[in-house]
N, C-alpha and C. Protein backbone atom coordinates (compact mmCIF):
# COMPACT_ATOMS: atom_id res chain seq x y z
N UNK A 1 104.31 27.67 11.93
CA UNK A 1 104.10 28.75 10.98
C UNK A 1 105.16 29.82 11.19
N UNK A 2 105.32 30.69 10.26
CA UNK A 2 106.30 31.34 10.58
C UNK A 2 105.49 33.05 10.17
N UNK A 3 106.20 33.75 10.80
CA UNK A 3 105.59 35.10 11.21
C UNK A 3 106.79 36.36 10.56
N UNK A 4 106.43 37.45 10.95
CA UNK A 4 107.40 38.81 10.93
C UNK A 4 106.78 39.66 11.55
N UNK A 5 107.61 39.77 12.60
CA UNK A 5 107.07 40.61 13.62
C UNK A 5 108.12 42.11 13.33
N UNK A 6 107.08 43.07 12.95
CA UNK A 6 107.65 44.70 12.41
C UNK A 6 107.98 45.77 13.23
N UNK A 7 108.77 46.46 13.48
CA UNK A 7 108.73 47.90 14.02
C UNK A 7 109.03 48.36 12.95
N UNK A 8 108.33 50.15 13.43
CA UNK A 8 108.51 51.05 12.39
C UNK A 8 108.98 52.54 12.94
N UNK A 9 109.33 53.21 12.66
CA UNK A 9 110.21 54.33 12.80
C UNK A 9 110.41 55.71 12.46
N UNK A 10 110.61 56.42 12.36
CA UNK A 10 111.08 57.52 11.99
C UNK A 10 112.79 57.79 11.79
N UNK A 11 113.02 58.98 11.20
CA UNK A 11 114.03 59.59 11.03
C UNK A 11 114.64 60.44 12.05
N UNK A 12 113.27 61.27 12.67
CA UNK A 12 113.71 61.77 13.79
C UNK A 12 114.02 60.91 14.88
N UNK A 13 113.68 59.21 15.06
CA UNK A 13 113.81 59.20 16.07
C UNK A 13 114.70 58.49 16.28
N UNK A 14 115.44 58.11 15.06
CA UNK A 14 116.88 57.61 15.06
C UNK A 14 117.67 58.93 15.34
N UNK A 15 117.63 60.23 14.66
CA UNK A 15 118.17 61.75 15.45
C UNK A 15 118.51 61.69 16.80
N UNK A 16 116.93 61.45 17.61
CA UNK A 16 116.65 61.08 18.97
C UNK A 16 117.77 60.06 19.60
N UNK A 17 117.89 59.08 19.07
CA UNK A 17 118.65 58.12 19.70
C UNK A 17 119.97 58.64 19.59
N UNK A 18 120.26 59.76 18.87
CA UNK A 18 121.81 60.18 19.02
C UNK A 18 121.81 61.21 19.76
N UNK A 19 120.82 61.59 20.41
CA UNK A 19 120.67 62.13 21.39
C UNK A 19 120.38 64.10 20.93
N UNK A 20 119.44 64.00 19.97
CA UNK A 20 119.03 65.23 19.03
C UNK A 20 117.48 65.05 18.91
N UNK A 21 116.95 65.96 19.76
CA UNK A 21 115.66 65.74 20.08
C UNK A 21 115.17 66.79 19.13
N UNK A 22 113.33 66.71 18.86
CA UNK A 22 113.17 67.61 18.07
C UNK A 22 111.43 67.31 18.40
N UNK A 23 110.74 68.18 17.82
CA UNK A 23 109.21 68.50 17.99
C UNK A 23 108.70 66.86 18.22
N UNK A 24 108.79 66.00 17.11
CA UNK A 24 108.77 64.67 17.45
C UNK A 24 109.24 63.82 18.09
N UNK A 25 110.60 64.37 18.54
CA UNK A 25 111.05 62.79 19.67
C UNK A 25 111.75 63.56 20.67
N UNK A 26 111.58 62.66 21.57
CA UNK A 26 112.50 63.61 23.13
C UNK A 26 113.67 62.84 22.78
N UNK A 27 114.98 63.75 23.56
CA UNK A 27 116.55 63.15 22.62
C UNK A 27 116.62 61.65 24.14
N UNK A 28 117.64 60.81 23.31
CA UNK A 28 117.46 59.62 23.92
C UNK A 28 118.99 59.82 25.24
N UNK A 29 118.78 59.46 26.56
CA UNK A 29 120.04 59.50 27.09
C UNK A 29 120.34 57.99 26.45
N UNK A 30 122.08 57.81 27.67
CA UNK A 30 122.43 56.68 27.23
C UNK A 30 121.54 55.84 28.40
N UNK A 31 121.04 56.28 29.47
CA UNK A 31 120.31 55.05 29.94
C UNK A 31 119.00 54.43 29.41
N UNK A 32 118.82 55.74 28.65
CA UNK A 32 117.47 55.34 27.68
C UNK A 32 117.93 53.80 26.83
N UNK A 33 119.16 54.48 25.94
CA UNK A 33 119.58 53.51 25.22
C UNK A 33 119.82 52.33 25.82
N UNK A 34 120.44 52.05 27.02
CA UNK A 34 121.22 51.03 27.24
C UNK A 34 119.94 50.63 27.61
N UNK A 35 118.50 50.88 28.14
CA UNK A 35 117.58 50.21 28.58
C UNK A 35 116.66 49.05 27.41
N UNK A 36 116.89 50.33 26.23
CA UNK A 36 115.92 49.47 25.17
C UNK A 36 116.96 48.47 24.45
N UNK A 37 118.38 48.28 24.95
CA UNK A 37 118.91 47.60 24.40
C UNK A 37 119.37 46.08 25.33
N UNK A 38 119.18 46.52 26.08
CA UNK A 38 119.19 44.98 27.10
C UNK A 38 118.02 44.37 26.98
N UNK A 39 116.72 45.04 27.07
CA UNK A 39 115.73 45.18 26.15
C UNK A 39 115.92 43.82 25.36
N UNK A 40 115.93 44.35 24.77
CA UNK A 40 116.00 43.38 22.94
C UNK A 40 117.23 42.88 22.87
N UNK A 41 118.29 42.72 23.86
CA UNK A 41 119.16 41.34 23.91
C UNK A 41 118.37 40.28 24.66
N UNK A 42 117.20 40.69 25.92
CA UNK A 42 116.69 39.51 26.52
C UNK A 42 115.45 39.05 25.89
N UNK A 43 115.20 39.89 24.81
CA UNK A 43 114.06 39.19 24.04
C UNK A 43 114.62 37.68 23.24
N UNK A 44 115.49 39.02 22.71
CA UNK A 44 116.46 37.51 21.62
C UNK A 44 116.81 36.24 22.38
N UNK A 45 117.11 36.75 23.41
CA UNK A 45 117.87 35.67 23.83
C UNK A 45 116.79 34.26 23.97
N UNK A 46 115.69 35.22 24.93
CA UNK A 46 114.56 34.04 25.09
C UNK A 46 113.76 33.47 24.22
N UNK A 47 113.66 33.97 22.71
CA UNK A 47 113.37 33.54 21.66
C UNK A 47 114.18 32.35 20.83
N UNK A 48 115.48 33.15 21.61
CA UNK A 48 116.04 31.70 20.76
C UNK A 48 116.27 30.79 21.26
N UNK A 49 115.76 30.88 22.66
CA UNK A 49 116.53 29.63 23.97
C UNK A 49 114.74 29.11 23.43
N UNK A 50 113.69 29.47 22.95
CA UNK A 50 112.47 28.86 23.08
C UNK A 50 112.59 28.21 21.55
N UNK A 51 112.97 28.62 20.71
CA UNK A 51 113.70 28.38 19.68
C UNK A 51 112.78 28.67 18.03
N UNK A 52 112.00 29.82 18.80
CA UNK A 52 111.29 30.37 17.92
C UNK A 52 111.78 31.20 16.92
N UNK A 53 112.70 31.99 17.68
CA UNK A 53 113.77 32.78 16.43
C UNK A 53 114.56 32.16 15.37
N UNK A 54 114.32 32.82 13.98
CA UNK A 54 115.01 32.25 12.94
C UNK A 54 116.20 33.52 12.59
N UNK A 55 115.25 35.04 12.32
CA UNK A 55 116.44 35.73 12.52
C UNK A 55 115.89 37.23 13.05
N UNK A 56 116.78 38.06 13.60
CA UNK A 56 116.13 39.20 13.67
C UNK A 56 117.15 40.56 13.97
N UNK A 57 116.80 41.74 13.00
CA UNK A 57 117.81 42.72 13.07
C UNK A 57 117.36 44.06 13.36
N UNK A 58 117.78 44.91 13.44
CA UNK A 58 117.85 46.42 13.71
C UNK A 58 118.30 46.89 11.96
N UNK A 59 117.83 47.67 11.45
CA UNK A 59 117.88 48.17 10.47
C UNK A 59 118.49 49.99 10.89
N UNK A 60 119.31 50.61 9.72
CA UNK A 60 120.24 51.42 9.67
C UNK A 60 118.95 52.54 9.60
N UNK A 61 119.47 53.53 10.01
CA UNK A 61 118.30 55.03 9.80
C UNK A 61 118.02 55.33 8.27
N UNK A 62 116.48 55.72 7.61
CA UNK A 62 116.08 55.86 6.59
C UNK A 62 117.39 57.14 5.89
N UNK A 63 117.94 57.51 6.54
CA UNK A 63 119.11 58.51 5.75
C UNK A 63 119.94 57.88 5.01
N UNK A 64 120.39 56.95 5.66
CA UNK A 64 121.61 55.73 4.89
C UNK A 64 120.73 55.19 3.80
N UNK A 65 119.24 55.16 3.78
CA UNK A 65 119.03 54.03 2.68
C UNK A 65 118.93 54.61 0.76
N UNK A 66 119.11 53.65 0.26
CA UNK A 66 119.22 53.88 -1.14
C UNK A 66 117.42 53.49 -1.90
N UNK A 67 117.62 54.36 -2.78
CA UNK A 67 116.37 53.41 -3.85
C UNK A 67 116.41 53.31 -5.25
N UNK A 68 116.14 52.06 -5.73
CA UNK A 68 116.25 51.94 -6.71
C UNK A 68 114.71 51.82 -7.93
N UNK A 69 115.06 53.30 -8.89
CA UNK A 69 113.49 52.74 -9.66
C UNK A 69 113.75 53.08 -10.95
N UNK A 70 112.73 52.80 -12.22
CA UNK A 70 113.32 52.88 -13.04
C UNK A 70 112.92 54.11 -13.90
N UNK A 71 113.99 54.62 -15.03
CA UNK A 71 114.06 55.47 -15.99
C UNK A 71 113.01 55.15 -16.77
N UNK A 72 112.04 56.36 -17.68
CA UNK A 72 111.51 56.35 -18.68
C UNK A 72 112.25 54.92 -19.54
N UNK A 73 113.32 54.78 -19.65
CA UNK A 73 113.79 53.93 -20.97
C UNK A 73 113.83 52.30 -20.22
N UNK A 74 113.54 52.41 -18.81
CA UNK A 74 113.34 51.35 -18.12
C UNK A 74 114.48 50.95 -17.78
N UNK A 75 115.73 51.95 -17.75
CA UNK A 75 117.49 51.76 -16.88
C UNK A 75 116.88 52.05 -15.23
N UNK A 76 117.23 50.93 -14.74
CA UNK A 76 117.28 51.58 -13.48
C UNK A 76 118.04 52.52 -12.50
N UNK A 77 117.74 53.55 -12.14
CA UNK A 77 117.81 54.48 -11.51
C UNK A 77 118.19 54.49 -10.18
N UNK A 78 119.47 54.92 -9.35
CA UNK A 78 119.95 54.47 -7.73
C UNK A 78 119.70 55.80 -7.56
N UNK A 79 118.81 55.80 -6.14
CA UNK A 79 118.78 57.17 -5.34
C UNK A 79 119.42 57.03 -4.08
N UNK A 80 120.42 57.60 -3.65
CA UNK A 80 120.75 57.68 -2.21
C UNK A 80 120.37 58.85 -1.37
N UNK A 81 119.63 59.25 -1.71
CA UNK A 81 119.24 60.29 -0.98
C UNK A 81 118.27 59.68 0.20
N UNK A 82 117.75 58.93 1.09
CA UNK A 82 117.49 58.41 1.64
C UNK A 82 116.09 57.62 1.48
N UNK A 83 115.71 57.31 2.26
CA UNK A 83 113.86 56.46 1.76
C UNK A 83 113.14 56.48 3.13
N UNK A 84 112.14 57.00 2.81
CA UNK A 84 111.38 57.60 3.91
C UNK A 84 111.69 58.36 4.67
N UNK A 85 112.85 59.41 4.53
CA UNK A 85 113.07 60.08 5.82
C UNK A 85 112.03 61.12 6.33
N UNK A 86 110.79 61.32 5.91
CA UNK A 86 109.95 62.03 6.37
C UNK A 86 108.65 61.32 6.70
N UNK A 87 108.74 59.94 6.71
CA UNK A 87 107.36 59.19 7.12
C UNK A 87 107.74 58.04 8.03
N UNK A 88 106.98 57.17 8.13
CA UNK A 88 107.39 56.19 8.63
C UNK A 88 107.68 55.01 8.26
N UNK A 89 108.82 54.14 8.63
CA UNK A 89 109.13 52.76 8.02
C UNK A 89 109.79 51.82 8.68
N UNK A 90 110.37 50.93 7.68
CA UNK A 90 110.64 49.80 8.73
C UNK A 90 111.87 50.42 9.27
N UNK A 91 112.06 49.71 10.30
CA UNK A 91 113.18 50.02 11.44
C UNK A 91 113.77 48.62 11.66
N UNK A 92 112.78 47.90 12.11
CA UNK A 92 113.56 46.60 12.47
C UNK A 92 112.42 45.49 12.53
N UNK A 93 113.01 44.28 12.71
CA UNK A 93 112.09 43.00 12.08
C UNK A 93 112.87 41.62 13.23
N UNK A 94 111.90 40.94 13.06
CA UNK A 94 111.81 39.30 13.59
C UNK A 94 111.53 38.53 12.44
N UNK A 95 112.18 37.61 12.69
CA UNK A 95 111.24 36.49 11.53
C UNK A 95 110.87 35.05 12.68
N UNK A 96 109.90 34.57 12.90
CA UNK A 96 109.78 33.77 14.04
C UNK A 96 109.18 32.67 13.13
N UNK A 97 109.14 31.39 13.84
CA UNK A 97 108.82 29.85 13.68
C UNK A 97 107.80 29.76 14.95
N UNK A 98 106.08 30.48 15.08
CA UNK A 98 105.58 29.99 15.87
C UNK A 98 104.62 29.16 16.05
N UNK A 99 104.15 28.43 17.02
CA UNK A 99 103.19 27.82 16.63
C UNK A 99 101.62 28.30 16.46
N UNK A 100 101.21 29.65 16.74
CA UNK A 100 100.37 30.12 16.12
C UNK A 100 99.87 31.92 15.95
N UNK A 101 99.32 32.05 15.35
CA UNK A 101 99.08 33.58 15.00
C UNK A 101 98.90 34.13 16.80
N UNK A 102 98.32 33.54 17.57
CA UNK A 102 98.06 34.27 18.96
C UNK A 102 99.64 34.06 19.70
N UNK A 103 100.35 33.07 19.52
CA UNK A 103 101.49 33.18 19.64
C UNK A 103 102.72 34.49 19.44
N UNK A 104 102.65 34.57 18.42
CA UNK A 104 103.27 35.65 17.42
C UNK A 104 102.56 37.00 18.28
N UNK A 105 101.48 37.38 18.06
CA UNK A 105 100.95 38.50 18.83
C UNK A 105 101.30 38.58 19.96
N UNK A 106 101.61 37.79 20.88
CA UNK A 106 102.21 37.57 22.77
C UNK A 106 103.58 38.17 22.33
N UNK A 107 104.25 37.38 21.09
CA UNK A 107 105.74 37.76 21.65
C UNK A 107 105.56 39.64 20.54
N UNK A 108 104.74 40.20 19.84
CA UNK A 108 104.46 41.49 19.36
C UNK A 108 104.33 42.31 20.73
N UNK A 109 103.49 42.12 21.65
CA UNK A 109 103.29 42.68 23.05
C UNK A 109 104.13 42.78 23.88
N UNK A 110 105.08 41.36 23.56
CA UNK A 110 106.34 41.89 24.48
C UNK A 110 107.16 42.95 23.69
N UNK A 111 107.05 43.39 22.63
CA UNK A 111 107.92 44.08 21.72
C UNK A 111 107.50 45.57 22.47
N UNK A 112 106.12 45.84 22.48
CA UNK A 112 105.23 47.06 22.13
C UNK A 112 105.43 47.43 23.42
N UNK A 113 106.44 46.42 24.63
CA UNK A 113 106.52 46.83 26.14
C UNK A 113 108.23 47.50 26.48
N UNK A 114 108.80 47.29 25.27
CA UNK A 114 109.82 48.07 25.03
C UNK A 114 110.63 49.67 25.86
N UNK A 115 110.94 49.53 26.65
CA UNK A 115 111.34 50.85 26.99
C UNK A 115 111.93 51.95 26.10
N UNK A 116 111.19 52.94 26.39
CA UNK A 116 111.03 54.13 25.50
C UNK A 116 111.31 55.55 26.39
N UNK A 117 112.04 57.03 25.91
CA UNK A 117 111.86 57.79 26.84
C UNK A 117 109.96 57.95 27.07
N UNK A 118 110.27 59.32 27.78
CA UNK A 118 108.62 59.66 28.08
C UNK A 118 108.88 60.58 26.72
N UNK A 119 107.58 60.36 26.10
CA UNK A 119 107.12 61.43 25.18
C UNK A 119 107.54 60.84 24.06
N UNK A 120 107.80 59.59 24.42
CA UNK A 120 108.50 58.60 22.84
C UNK A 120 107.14 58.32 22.36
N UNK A 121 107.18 58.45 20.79
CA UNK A 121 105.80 57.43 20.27
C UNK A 121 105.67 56.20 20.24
N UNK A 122 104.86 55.73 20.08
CA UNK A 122 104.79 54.17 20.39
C UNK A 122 104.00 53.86 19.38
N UNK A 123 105.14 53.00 18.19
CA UNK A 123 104.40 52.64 17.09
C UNK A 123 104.15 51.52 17.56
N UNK A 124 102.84 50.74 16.63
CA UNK A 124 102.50 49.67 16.45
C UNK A 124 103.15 48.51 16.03
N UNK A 125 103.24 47.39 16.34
CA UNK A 125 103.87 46.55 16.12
C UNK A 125 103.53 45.29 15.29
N UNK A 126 103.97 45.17 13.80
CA UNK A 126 102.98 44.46 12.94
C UNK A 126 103.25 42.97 13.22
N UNK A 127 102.29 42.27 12.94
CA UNK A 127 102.43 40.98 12.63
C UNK A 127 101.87 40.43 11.53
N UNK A 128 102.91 39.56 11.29
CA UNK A 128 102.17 39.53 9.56
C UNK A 128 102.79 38.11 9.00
N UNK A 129 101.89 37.07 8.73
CA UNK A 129 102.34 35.86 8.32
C UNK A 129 103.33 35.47 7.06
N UNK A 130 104.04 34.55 6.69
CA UNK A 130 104.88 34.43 6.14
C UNK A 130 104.65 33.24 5.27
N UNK A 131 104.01 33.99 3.63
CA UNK A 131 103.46 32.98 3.27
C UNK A 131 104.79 32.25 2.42
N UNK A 132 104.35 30.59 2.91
CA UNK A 132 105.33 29.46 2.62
C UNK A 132 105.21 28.88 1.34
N UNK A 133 104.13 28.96 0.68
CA UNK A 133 104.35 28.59 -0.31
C UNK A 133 103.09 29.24 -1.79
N UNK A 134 104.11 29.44 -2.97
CA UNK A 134 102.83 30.35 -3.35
C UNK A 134 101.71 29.51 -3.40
N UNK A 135 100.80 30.59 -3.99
CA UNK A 135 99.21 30.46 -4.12
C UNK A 135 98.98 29.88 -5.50
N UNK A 136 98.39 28.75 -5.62
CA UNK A 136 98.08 28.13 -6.87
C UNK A 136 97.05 28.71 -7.84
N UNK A 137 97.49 28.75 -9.01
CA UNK A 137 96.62 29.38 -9.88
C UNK A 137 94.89 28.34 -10.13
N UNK A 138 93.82 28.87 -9.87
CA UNK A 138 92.69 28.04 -10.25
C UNK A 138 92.36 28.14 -11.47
């Protein structure tokens, strides 16, 4: 079966990671960084040496992102002004091949064990199945 395993994020705490702390996030050093990032090279790595990984990325801070919706006349409309920068969203993703939902949750736990400064929040980590094929009409 195949899965998507979610993190989610803030704006500030991509700030944070550039080392710009604020009411919500303590600023990140670089050993912070370099920790959560060896981190999640030895996740990958062991995911894909187990060969559960299909793909998985780090997503750009909600400032960079664009949105697209549409005009009264139904033209669609590009916003770059960012998407979500005041709530929370995706940050980054897995897409896994496991063999079962309790599976998928083990390797979510190793996610949620992530090194973080102190006073970092600790979002939840979704799991959420990947449906393969649609749903037939009755």
């Amino acid at each position: 079966m195949k899965f998507m395993i979610m993190l989610q994020g803030t704006q500030s705490e991509y700030d944070a990671m550039d080392g710009n702390a604020s009411a919500e996030a303590p600023a990140w050093t670089k050993d912070d960084l370099k920790a959560m990032f060896g981190f999640m090279q030895k996740l990958n790595e062991d995911l894909a040496a187990s060969g559960e990984l299909i793909e998985g990325q780090g997503l750009t801070a909600p400032s960079e992102a664009g949105v697209v919706t549409g005009e009264k006349d139904g033209r669609p409309l590009v916003s770059r002004d960012g998407y979500g920068v005041g709530q929370e969203v995706l940050v980054g993703y897995w897409l896994l091949e496991c063999e079962s939902f309790d599976r998928a949750t083990q390797i979510a736990a190793r996610v949620h064990s992530c090194p973080v400064p102190e006073g970092a929040v600790s979002h939840p980590v979704i799991v959420r199945p990947v449906q393969e094929e649609p749903p037939v009409a009755q």
